[in-house]
Protein backbone atom coordinates (compact mmCIF):
# COMPACT_ATOMS: atom_id res chain seq x y z
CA UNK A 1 3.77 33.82 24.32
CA UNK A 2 4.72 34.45 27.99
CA UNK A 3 6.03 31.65 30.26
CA UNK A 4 2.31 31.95 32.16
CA UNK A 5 0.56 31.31 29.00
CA UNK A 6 3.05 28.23 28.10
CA UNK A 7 2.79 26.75 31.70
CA UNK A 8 -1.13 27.33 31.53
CA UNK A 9 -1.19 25.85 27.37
CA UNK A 10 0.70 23.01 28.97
CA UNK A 11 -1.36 21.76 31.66
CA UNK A 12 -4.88 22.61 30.06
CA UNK A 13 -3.61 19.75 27.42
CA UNK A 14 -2.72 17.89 30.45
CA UNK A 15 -6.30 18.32 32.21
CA UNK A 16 -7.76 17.35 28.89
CA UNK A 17 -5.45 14.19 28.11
CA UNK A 18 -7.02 12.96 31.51
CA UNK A 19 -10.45 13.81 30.71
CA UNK A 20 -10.66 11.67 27.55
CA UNK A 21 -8.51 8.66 29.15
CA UNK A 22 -11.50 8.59 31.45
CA UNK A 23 -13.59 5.73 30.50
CA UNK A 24 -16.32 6.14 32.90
CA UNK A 25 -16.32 10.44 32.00
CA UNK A 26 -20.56 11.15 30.72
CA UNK A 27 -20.18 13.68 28.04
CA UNK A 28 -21.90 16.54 30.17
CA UNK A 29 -19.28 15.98 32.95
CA UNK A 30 -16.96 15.97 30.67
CA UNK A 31 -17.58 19.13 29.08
CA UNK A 32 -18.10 21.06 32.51
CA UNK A 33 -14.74 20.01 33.30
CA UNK A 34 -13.09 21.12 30.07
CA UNK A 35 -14.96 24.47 30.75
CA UNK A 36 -13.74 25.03 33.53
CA UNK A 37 -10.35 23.90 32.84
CA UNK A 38 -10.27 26.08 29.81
CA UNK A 39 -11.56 29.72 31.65
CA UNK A 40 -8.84 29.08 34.55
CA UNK A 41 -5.92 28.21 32.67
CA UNK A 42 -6.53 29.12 28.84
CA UNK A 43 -9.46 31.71 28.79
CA UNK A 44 -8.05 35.35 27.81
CA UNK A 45 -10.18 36.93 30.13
CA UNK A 46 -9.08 35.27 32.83
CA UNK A 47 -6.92 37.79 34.05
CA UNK A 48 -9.29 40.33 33.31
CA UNK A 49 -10.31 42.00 36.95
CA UNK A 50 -13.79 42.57 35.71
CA UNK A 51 -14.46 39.31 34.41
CA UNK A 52 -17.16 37.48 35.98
CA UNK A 53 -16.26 34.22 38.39
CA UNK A 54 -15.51 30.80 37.09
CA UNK A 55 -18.26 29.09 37.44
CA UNK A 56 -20.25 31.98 35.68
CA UNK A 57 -17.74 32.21 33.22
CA UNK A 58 -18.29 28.22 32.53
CA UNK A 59 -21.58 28.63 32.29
CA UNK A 60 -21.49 31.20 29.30
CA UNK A 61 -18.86 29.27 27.83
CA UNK A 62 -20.93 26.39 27.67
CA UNK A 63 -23.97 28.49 26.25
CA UNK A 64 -25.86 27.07 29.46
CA UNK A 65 -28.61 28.27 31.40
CA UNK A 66 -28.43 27.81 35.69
CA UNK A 67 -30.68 24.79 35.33
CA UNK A 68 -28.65 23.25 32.95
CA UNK A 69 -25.39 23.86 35.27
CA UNK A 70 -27.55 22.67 38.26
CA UNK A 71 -28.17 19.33 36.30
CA UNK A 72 -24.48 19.08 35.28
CA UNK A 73 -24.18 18.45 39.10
CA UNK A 74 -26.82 16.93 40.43
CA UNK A 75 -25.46 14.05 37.56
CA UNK A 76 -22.12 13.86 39.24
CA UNK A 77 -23.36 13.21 42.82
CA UNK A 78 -21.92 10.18 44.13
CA UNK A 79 -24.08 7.44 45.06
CA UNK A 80 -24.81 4.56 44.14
CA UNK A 81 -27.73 3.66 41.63
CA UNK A 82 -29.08 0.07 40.65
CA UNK A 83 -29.12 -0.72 37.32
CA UNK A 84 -32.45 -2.68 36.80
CA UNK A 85 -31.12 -3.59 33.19
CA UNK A 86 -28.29 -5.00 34.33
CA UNK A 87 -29.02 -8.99 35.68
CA UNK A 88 -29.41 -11.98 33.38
CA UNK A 89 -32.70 -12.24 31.42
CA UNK A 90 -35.05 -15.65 32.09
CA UNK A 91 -34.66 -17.98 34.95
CA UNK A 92 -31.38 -17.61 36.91
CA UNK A 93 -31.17 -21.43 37.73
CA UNK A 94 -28.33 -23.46 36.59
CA UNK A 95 -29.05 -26.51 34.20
CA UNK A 96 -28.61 -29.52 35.52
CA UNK A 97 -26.48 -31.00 32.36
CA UNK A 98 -25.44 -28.30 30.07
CA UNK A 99 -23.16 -25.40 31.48
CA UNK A 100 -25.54 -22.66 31.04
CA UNK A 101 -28.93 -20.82 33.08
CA UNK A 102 -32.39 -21.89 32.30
CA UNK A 103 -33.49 -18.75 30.68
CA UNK A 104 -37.02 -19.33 30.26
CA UNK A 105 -39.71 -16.76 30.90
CA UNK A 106 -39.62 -15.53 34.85
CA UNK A 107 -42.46 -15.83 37.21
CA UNK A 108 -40.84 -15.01 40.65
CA UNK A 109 -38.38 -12.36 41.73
CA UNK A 110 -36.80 -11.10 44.51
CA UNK A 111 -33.43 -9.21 45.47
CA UNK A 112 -29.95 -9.60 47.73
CA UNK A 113 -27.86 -7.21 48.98
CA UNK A 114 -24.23 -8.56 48.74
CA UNK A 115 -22.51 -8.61 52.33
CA UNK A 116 -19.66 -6.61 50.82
CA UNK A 117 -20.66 -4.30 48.96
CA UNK A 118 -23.98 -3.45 49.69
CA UNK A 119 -25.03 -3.35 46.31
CA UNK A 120 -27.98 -4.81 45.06
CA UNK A 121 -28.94 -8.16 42.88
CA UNK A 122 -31.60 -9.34 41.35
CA UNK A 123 -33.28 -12.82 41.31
CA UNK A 124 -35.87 -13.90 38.36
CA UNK A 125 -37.21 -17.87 38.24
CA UNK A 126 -39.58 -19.58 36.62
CA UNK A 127 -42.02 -22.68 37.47
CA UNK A 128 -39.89 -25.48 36.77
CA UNK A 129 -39.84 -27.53 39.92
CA UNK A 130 -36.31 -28.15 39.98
CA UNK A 131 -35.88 -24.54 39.24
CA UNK A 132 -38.25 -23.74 42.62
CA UNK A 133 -36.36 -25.39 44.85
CA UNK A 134 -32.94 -23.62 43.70
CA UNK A 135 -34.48 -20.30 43.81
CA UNK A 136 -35.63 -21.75 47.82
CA UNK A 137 -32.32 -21.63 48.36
CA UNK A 138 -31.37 -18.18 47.37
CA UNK A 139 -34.14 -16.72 48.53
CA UNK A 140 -33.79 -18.32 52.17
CA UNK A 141 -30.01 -17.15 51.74
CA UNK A 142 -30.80 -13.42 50.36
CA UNK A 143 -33.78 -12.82 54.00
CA UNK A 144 -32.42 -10.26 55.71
CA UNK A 145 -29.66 -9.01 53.44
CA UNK A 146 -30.86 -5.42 53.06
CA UNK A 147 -30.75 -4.92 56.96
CA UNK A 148 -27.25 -6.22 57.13
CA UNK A 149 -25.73 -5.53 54.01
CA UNK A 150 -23.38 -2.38 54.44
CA UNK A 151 -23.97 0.99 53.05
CA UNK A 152 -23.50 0.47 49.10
CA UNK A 153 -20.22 1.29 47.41
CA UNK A 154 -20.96 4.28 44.72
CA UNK A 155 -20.83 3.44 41.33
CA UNK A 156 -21.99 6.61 39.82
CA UNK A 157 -20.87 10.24 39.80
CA UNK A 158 -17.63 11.31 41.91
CA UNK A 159 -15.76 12.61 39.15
CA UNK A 160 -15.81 16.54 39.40
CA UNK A 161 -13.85 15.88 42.63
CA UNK A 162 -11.32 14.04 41.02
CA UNK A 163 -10.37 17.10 38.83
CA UNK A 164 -10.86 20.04 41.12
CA UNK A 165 -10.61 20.84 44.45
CA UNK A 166 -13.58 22.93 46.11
CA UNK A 167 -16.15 22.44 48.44
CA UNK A 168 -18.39 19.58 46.12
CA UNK A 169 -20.23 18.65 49.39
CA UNK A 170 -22.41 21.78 49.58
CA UNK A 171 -22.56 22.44 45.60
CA UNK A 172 -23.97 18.57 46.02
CA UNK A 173 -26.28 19.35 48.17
CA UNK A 174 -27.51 22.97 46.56
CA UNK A 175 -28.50 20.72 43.33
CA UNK A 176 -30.27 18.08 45.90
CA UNK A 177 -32.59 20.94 46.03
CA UNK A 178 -33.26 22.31 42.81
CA UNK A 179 -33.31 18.91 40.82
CA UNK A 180 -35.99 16.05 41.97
CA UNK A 181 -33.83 12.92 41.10
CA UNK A 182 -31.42 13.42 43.77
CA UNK A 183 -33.89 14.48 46.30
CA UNK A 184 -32.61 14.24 49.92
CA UNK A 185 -29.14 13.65 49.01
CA UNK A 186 -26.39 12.56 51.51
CA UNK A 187 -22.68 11.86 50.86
CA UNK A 188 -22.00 8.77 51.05
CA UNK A 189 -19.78 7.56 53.77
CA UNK A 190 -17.10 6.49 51.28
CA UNK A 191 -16.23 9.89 50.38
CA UNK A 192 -17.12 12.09 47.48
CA UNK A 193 -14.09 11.25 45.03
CA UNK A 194 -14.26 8.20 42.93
CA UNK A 195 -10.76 8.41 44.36
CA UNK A 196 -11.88 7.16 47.48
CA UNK A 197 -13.65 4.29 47.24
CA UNK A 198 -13.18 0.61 47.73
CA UNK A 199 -12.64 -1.39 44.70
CA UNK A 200 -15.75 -3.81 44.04
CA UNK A 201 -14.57 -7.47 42.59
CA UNK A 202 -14.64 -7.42 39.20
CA UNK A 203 -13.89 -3.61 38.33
CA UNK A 204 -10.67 -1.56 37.59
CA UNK A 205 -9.56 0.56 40.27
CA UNK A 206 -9.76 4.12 40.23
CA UNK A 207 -7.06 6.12 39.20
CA UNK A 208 -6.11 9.18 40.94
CA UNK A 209 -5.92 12.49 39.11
CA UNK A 210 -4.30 15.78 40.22
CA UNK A 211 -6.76 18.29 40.76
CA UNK A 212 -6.56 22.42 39.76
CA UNK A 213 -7.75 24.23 42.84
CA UNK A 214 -11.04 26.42 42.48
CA UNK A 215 -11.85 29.42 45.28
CA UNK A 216 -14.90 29.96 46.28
CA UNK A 217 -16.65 33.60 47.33
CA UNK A 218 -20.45 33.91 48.55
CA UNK A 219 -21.49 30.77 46.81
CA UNK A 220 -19.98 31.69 43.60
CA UNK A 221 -16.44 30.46 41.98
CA UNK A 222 -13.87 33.37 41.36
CA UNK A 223 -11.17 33.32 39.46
CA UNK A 224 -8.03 32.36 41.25
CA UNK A 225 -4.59 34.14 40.18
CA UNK A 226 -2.97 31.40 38.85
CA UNK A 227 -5.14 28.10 39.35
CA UNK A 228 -2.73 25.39 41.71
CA UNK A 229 -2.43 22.02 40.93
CA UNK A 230 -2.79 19.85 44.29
CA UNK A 231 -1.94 16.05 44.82
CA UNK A 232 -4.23 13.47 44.53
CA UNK A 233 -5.47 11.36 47.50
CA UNK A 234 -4.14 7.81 47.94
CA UNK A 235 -6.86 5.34 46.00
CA UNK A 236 -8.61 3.51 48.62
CA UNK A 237 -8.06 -0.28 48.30
């Protein structure tokens, strides 16, 4: 085995060792990433002048079609998406002598932006009277929070980034027209790495990764001749 091979053996284990100690990784992320990790630093066509570019190379490694590739990044687009599944079921007033929410069936409901964040809450109450006037509260306290809330912090997609460098922006944008459910699809102002943003109370922060650099020709990936590893950004705090 040459040194080349050894040196390329070595970090593909690396690029996968970080790909499965990320918790947040979806499985078809995940794969793309081991794809493409595997045809530029393991593949033995990869130094074959006639082989076809990375990213097409991926693609038949996978045993993908382009729509299937096209939804493998139109998943990882960062933005942030509310999960309607998320809040507390039943009334979201606190009881009055027991530590705990009402929880009975909901009849009103409204949502608050948090000032911080941006992100979104929702607010479920039922009839109870003492319940009402709570939710009075909340409600007079959540008017207005959409207009002044900041742009939300991402909390999905981000992670191609955080393993390769290229230009994500337009091959964000190129599935923003091919696949409906990201439709009109702008970066986000906190950057397109999960790198980059802000930590949100509550949540781990976001480790940094080092990234193998990808070339791109004509809207296509080609094979670099021997893929770099680059630094990671600083983690935004």
């Amino acid at each position: 085995m040459s040194p080349e091979d050894r040196d390329g053996m070595l970090r593909y284990d690396q690029l996968a060792t970080r790909v499965y100690g990320e918790r947040r990784m979806p499985q078809g992320t995940r794969d793309l990433i081991l794809s493409l990790g595997w045809v530029a630093l393991r593949d033995p066509r990869r130094h074959d002048p006639a082989a076809e570019g990375q990213w097409v190379r991926a693609r038949d490694v996978m045993n993908a079609s382009n729509k299937t590739m096209w939804q493998l990044i139109a998943d990882d687009a960062p933005r942030y998406e509310h999960d309607w599944h998320a809040g507390p079921k039943g009334c979201q007033a606190p009881m009055v002598r027991v530590d705990r929410l009402c929880g009975r069936n909901t009849v009103h409901g409204f949502a608050e932006s948090d000032p911080v964040t941006g992100r979104r809450r929702d607010w479920n109450f039922c009839n109870r009277p003492r319940c009402l006037t709570y939710a009075q509260a909340v409600y007079a306290r959540s008017k207005g929070s959409h207009e002044r809330a900041p742009e939300p912090i991402p909390n999905h997609g981000g992670l191609l980034p955080l393993f390769f460098t290229w230009d994500w922006e337009a091959k964000y944008r190129r599935a923003a027209e091919v696949m409906p459910q990201i439709a009109g699809w702008e970066p986000p102002s906190y950057g397109l790495s999960a790198d980059e943003w802000p930590t949100v109370p509550g949540n781990e922060p976001v480790k940094a990764f080092p990234k193998l650099r990808l070339i791109a020709s004509e809207g296509e990936i080609v094979k670099p001749p021997t893929p770099v590893l680059v630094q990671p950004r600083s983690v935004m705090t």
